[in-house]
Protein backbone atom coordinates (compact mmCIF):
# COMPACT_ATOMS: atom_id res chain seq x y z
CA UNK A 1 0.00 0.00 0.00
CA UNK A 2 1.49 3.56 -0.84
CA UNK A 3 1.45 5.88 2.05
CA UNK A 4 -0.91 8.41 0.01
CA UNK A 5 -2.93 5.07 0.17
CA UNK A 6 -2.30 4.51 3.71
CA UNK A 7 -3.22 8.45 4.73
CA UNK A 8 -6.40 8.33 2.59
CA UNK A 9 -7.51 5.55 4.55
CA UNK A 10 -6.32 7.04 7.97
CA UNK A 11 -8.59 10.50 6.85
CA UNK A 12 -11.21 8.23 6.00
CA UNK A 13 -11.36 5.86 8.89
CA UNK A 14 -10.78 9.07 11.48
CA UNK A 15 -14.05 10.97 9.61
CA UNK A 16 -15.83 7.88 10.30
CA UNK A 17 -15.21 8.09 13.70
CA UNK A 18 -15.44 11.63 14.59
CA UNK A 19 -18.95 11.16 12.41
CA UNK A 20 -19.90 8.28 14.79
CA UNK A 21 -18.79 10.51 18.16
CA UNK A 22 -21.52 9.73 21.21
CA UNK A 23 -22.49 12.70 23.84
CA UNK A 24 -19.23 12.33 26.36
CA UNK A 25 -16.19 11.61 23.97
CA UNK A 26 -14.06 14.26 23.29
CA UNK A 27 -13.61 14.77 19.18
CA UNK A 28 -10.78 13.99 17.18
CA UNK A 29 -9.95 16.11 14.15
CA UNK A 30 -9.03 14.91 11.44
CA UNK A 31 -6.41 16.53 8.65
CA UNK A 32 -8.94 16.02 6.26
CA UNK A 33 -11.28 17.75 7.29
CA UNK A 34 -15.15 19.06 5.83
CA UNK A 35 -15.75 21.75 3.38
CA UNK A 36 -18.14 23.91 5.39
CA UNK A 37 -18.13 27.17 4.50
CA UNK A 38 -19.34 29.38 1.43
CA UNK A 39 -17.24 31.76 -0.16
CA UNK A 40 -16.86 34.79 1.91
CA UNK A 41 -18.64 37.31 -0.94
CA UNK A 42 -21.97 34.93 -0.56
CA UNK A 43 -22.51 36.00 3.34
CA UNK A 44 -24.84 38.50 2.97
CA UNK A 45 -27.09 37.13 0.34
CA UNK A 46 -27.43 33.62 2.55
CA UNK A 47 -28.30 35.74 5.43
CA UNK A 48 -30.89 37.60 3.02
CA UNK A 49 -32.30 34.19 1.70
CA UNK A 50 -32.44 32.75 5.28
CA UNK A 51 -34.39 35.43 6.89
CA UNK A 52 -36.95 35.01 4.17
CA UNK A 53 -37.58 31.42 4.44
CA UNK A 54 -37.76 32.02 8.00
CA UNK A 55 -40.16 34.68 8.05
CA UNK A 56 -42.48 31.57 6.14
CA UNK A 57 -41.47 28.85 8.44
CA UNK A 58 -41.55 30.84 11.78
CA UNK A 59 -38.08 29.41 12.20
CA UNK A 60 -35.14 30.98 14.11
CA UNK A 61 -31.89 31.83 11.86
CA UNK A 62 -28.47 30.40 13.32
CA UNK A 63 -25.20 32.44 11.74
CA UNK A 64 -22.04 30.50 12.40
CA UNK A 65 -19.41 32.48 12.01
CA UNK A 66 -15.98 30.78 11.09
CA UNK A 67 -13.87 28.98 8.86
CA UNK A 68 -13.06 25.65 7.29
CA UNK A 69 -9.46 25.88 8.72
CA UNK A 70 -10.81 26.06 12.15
CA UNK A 71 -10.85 22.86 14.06
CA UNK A 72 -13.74 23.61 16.44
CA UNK A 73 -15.80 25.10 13.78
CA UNK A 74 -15.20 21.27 12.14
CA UNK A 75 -16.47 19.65 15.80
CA UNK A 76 -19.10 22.05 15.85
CA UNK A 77 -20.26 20.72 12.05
CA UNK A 78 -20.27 17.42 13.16
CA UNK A 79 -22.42 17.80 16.38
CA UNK A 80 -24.37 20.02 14.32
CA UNK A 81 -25.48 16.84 12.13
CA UNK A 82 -25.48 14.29 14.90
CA UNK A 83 -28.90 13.37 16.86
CA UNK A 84 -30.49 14.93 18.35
CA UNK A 85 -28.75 17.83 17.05
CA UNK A 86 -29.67 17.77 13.22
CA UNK A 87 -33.51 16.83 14.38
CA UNK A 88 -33.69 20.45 16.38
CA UNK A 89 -31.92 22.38 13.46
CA UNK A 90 -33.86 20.94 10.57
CA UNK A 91 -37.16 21.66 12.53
CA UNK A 92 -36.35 25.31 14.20
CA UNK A 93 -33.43 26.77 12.58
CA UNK A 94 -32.12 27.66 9.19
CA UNK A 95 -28.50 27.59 9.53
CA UNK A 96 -25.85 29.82 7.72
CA UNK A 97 -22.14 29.41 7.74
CA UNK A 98 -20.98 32.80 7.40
CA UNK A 99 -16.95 32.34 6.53
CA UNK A 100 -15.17 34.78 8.52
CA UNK A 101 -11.54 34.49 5.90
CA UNK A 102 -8.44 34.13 8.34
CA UNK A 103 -10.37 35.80 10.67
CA UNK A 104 -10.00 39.37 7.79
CA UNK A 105 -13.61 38.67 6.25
CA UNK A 106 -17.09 39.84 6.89
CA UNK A 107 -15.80 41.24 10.00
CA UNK A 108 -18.94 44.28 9.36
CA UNK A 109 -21.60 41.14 9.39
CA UNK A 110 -19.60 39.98 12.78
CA UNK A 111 -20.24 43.41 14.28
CA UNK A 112 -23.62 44.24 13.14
CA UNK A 113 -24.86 41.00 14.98
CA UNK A 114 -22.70 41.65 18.43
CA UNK A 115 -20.02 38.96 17.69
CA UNK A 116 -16.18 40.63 18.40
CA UNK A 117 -13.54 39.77 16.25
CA UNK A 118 -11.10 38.27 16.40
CA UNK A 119 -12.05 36.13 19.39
CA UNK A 120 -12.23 32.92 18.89
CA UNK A 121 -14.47 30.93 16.39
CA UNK A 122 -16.99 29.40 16.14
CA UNK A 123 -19.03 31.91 17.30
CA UNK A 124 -22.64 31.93 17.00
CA UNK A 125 -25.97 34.14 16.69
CA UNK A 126 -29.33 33.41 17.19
CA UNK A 127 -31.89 35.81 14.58
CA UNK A 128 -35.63 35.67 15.14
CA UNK A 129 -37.19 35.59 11.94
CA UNK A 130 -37.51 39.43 11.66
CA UNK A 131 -33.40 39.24 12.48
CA UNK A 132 -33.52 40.47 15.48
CA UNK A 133 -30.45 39.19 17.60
CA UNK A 134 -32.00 37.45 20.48
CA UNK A 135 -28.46 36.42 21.44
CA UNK A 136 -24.81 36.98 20.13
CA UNK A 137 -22.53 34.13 21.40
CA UNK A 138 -18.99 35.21 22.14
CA UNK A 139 -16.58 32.73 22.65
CA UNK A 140 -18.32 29.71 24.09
CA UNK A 141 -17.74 27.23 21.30
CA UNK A 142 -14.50 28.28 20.57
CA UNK A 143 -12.65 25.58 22.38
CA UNK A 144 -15.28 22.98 20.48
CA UNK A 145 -12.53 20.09 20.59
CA UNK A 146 -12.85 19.13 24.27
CA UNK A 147 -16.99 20.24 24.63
CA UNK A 148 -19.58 17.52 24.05
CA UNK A 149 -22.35 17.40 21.87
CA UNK A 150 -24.68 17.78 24.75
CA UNK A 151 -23.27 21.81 25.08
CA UNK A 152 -24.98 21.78 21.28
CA UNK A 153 -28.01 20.46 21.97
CA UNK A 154 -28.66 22.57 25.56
CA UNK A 155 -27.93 25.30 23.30
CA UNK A 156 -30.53 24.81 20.31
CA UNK A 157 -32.86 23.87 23.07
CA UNK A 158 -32.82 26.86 24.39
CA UNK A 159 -32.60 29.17 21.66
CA UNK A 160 -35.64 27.15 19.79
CA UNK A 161 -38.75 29.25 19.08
């Protein structure tokens, strides 16, 4: 077996894991890690677009600011999409990753919704679906790596409408 062989399979195997994390275990990142964010131009029109849908869904808006190089913003992704997690987003939030650049981009967006800069990412904020900030997160998932998935779900819990 080559070793890119060998390291594809090492990616692969730790992504399968970090995937299958339970509430409790700490998360591993992997090198190869997820494609999360959009291109940093597309911010403001996703925040546009999700504000409308919620406005017809009665939804809240979630705006997770960071960046694909940031390894808590990858934990975060994951218990994002893990049960219960994904079950309370799908069914009270529209999300939007809002790519924050090496921490040089859409720093305006960051301060219009109460979120300082450079401080740590991920950092999150909860929009009813007029956008009004009901609550600008500072730093509290920015040290995602050694939180559980349980912090997520108390979280969307209590932010749901």
């Amino acid at each position: 077996m080559t070793a890119g062989k060998l390291r594809m399979g090492l990616v692969a195997a730790g992504l399968a894991l970090a995937l299958g994390l339970s509430v409790g275990v700490e998360a591993q990142v992997v090198p190869g890690h997820a494609h999360i964010y959009p291109t940093v131009d597309s911010a403001q029109a996703d925040i546009h677009a999700a504000l409308e849908e919620a406005r017809k869904t009665h939804k809240r808006v979630i705006l997770d600011f960071g960046g694909d190089w940031c390894g808590d913003c990858q934990v975060l992704n994951i218990y994002f999409h893990q049960s219960p997690n994904a079950e309370l987003l799908e069914k009270n939030f529209i999300l939007v990753d809002v790519n924050i650049g090496r921490e040089d981009a859409n720093l305006d967006i960051a301060s219009k919704y109460g979120v300082p800069m450079p401080h740590g990412v991920p950092a999150l904020v909860v929009l009813d679906e007029h956008g009004k900030v009901l609550y600008s997160q500072k730093n509290e998932f920015a040290d995602m790596r050694h939180m559980e998935a349980s912090s997520v779900t108390e979280f969307l819990n209590k932010w749901k409408p």
